[in-house]
Every structure is written in structure tokens, then in C-alpha cells.
PDB file of N, CA and C in Angstrom:
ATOM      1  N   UNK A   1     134.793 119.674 204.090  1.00  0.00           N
ATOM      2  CA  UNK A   1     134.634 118.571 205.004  1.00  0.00           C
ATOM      3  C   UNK A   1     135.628 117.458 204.675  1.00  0.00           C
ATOM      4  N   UNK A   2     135.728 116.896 203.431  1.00  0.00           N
ATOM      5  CA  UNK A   2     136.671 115.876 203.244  1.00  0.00           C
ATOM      6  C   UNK A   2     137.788 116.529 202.208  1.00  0.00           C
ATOM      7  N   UNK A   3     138.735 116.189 202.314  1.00  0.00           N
ATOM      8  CA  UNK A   3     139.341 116.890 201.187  1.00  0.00           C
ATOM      9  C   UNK A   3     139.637 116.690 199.756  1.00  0.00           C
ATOM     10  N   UNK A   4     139.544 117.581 198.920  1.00  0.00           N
ATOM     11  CA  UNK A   4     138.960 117.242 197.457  1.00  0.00           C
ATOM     12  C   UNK A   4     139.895 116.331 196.948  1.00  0.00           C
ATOM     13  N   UNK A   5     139.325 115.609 196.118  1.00  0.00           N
ATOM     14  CA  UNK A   5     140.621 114.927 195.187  1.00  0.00           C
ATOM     15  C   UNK A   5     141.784 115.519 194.647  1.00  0.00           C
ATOM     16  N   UNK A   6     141.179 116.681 193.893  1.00  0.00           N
ATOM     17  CA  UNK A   6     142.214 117.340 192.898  1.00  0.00           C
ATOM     18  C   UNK A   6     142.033 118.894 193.389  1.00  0.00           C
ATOM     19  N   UNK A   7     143.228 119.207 193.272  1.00  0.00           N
ATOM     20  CA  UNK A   7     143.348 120.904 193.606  1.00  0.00           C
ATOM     21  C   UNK A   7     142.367 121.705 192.735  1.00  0.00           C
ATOM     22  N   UNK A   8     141.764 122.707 193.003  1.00  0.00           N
ATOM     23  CA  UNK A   8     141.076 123.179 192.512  1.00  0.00           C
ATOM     24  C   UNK A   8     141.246 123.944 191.369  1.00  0.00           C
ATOM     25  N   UNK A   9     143.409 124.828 191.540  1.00  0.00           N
ATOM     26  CA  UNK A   9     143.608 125.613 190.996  1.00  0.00           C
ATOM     27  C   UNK A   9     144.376 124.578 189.679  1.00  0.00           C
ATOM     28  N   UNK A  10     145.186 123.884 190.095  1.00  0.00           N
ATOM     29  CA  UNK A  10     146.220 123.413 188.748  1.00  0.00           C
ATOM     30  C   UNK A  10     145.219 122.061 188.339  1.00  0.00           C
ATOM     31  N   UNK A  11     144.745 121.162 188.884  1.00  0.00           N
ATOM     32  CA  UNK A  11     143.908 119.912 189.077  1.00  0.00           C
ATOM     33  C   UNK A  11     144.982 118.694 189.158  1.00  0.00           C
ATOM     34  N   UNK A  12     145.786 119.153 190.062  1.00  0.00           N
ATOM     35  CA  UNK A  12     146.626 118.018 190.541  1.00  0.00           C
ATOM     36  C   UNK A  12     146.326 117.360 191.469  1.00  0.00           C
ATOM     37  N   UNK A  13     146.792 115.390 191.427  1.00  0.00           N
ATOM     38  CA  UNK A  13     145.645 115.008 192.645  1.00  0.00           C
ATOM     39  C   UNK A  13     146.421 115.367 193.462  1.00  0.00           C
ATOM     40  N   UNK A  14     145.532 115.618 194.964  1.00  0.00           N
ATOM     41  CA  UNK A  14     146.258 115.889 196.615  1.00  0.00           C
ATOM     42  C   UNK A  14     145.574 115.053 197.455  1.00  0.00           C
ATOM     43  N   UNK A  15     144.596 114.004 197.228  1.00  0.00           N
ATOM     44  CA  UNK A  15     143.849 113.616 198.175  1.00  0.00           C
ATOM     45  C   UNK A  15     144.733 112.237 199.140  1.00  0.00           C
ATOM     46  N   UNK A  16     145.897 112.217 198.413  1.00  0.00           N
ATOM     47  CA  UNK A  16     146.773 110.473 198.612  1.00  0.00           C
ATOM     48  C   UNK A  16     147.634 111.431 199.936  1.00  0.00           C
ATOM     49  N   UNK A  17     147.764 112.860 199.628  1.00  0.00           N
ATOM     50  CA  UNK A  17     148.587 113.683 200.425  1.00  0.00           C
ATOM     51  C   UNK A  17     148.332 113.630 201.493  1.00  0.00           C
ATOM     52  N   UNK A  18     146.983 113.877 201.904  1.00  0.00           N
ATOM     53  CA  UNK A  18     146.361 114.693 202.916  1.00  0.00           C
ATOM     54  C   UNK A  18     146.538 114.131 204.500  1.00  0.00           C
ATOM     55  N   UNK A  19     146.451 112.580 204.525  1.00  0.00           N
ATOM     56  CA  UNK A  19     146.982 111.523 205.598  1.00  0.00           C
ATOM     57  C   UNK A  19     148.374 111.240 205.634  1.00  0.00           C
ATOM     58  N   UNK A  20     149.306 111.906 205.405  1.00  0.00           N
ATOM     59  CA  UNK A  20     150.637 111.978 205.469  1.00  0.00           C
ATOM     60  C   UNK A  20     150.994 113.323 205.831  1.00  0.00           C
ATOM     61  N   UNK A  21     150.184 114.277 205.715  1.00  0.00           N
ATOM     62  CA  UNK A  21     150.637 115.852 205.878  1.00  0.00           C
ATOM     63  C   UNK A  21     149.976 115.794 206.870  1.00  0.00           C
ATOM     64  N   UNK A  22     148.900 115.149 207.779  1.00  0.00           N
ATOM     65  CA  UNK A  22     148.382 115.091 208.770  1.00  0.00           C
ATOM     66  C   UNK A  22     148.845 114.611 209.679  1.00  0.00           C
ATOM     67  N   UNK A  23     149.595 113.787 209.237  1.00  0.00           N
ATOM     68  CA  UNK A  23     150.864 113.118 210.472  1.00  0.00           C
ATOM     69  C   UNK A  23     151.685 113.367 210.840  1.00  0.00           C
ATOM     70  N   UNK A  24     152.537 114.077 209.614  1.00  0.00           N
ATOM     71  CA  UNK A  24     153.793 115.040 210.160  1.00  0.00           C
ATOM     72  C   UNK A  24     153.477 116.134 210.776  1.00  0.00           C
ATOM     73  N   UNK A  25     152.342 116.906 210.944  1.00  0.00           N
ATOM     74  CA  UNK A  25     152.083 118.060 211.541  1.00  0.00           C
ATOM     75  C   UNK A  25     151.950 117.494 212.850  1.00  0.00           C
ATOM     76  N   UNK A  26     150.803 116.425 213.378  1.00  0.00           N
ATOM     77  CA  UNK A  26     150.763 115.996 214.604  1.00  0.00           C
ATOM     78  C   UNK A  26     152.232 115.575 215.533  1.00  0.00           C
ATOM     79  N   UNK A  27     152.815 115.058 214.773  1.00  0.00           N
ATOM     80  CA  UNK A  27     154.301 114.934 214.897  1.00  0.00           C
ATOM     81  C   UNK A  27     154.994 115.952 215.504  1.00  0.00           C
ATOM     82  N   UNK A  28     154.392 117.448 215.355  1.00  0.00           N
ATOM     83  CA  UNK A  28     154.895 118.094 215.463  1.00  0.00           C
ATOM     84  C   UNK A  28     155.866 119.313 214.851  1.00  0.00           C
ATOM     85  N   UNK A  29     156.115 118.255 213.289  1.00  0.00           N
ATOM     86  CA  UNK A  29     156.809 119.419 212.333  1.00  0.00           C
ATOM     87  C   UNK A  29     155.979 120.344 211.739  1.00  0.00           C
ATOM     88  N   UNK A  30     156.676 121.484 211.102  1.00  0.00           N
ATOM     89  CA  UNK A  30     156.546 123.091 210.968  1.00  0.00           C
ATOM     90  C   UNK A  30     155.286 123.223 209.785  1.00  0.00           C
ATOM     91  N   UNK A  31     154.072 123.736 209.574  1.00  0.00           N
ATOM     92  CA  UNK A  31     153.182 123.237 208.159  1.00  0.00           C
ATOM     93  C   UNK A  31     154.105 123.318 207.370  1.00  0.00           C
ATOM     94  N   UNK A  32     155.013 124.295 207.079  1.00  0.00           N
ATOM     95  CA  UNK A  32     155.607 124.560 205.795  1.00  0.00           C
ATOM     96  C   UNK A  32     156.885 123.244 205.074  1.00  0.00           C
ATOM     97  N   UNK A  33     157.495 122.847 206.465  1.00  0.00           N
ATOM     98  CA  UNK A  33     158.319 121.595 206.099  1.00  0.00           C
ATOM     99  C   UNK A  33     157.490 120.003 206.071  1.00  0.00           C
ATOM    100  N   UNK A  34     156.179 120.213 206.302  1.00  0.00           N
ATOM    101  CA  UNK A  34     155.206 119.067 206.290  1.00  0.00           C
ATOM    102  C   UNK A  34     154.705 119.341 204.788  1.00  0.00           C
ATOM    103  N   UNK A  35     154.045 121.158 204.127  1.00  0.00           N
ATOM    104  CA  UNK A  35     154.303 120.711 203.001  1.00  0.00           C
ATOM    105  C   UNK A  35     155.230 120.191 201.702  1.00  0.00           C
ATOM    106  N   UNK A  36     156.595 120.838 202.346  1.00  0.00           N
ATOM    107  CA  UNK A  36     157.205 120.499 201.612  1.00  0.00           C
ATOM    108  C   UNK A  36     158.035 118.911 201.235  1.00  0.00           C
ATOM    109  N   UNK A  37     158.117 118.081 202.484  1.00  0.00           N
ATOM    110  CA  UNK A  37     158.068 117.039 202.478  1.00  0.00           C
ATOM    111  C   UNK A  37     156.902 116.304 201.525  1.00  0.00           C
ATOM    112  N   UNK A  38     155.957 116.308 201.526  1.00  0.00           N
ATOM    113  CA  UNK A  38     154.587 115.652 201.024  1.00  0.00           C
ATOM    114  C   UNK A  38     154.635 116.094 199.320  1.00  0.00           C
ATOM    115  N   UNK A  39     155.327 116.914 198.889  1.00  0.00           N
ATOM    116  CA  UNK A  39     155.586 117.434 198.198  1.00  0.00           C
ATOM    117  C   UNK A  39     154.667 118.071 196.771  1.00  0.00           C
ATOM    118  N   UNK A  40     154.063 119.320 197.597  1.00  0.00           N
ATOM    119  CA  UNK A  40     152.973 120.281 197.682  1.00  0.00           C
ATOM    120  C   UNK A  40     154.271 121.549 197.284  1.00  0.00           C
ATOM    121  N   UNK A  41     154.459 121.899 195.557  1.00  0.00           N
ATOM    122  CA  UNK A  41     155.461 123.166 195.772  1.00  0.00           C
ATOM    123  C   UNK A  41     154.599 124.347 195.398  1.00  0.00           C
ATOM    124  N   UNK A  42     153.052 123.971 194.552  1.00  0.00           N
ATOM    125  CA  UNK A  42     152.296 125.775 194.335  1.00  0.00           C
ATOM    126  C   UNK A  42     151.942 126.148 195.532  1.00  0.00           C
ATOM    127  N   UNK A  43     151.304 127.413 195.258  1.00  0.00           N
ATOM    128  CA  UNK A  43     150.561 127.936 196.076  1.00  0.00           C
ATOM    129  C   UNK A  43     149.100 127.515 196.560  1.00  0.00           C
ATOM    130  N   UNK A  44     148.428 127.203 195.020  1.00  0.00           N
ATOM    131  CA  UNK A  44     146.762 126.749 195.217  1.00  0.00           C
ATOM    132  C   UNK A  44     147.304 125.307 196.328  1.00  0.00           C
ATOM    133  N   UNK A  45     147.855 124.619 195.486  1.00  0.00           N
ATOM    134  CA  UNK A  45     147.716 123.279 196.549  1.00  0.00           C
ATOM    135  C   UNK A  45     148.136 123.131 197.851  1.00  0.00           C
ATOM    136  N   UNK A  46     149.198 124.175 198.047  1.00  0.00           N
ATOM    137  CA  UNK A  46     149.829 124.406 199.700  1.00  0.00           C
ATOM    138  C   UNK A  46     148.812 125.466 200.326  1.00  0.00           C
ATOM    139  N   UNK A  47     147.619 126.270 199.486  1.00  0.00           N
ATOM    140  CA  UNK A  47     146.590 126.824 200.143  1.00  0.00           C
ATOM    141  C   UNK A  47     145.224 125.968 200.267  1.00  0.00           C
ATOM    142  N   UNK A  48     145.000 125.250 199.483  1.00  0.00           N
ATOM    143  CA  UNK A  48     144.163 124.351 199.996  1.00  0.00           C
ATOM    144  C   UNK A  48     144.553 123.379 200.743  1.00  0.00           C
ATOM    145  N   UNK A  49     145.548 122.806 201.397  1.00  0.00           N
ATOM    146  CA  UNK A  49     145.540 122.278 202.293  1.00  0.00           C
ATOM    147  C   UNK A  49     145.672 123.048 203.869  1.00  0.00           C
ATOM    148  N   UNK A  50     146.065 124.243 203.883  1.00  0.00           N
ATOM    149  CA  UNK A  50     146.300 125.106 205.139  1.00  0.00           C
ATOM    150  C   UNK A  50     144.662 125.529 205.148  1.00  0.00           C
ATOM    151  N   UNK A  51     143.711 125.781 204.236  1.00  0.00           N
ATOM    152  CA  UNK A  51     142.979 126.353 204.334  1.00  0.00           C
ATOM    153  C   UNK A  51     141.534 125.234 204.941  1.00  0.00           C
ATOM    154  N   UNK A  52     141.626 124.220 204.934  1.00  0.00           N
ATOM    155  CA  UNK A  52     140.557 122.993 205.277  1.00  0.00           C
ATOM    156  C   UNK A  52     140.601 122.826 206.596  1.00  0.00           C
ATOM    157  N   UNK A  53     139.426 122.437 206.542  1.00  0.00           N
ATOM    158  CA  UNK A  53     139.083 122.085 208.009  1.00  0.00           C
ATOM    159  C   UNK A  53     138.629 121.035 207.619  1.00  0.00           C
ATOM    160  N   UNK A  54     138.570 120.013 208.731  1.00  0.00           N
ATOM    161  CA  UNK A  54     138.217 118.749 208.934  1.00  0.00           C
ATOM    162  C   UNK A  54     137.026 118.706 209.538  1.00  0.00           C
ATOM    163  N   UNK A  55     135.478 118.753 208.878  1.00  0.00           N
ATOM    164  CA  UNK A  55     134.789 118.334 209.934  1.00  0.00           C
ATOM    165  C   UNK A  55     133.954 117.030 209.983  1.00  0.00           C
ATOM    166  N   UNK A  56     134.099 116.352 209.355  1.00  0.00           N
ATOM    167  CA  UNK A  56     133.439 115.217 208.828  1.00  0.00           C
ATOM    168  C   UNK A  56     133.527 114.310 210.214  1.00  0.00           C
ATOM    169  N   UNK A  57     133.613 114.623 211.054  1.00  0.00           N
ATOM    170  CA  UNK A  57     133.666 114.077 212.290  1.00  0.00           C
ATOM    171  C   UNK A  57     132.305 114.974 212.931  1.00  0.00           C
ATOM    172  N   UNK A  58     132.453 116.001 212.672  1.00  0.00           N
ATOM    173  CA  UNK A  58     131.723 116.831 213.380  1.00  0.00           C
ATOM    174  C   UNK A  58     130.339 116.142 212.604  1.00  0.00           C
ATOM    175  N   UNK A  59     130.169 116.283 211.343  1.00  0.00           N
ATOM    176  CA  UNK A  59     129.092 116.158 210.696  1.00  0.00           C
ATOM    177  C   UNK A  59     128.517 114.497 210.901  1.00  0.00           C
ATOM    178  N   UNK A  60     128.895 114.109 210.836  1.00  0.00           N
ATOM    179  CA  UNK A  60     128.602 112.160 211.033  1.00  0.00           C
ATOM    180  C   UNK A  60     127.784 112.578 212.565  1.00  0.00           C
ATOM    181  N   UNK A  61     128.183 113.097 213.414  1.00  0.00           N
ATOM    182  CA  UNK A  61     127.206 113.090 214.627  1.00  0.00           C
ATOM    183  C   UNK A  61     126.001 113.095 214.102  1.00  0.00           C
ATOM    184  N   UNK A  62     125.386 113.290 213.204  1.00  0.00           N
ATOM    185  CA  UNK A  62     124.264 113.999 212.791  1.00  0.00           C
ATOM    186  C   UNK A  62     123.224 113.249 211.851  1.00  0.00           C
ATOM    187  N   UNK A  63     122.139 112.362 211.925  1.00  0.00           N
ATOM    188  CA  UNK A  63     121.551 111.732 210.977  1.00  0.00           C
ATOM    189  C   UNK A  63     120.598 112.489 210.465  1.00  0.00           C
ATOM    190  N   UNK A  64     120.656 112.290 209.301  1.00  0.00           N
ATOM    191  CA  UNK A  64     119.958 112.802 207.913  1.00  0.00           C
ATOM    192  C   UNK A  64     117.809 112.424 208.177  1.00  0.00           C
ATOM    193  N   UNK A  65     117.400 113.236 208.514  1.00  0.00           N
ATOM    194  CA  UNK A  65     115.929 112.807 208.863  1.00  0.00           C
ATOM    195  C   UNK A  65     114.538 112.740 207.461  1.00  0.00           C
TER     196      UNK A  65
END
């Protein structure tokens, strides 16, 4: 839902990333030159960001009873 602080695999932070790699994609550029710009060079951390979904939008609709 939100995206983690630290990569899961190396524990590097990515969370400062995630609103900048979100912009260049909307933008329109390629994921792979959005990660590499943001500058994301493993695998774990360029797979956890391709791999998230955003739903914390979805979920906030929703109060806790």
C-alpha cells in the first residue's frame, strides 16, 4: 500500500525515491530510464518499485468500525 522505507533485499532507503519515479513515469518516460534516473541500479530495489501498487487511496475509502 505505501511504499516501504528501505528495500527489502539490500536495506537501502527508497522511500525519498518513490515521488520522483512517479513523476517521470507520468511524464511519460520509459520505467527503465525513470529508474535509472532516480537512481535505483539493483535488481531488489528496481523490483520493488515495478512490483507495488498504490492503493492507499483505495483503502482510505474505508473506515475502520
Amino acid at each position: 500500500m505505501i511504499i516501504p522505507v528501505r528495500c527489502m533485499g539490500c536495506s537501502k532507503p527508497v522511500a525519498q525515491l518513490w515521488e520522483e519515479y512517479q513523476e517521470q513515469v507520468s511524464k511519460g518516460t520509459d520505467k527503465k530510464t525513470a529508474l535509472d534516473n532516480v537512481g535505483l541500479k539493483r535488481y531488489c530495489c528496481r523490483g520493488l518499485f515495478l512490483g507495488h501498487i498504490d492503493l492507499i487511496d483505495t483503502v482510505a475509502q474505508f473506515k475502520k468500525s
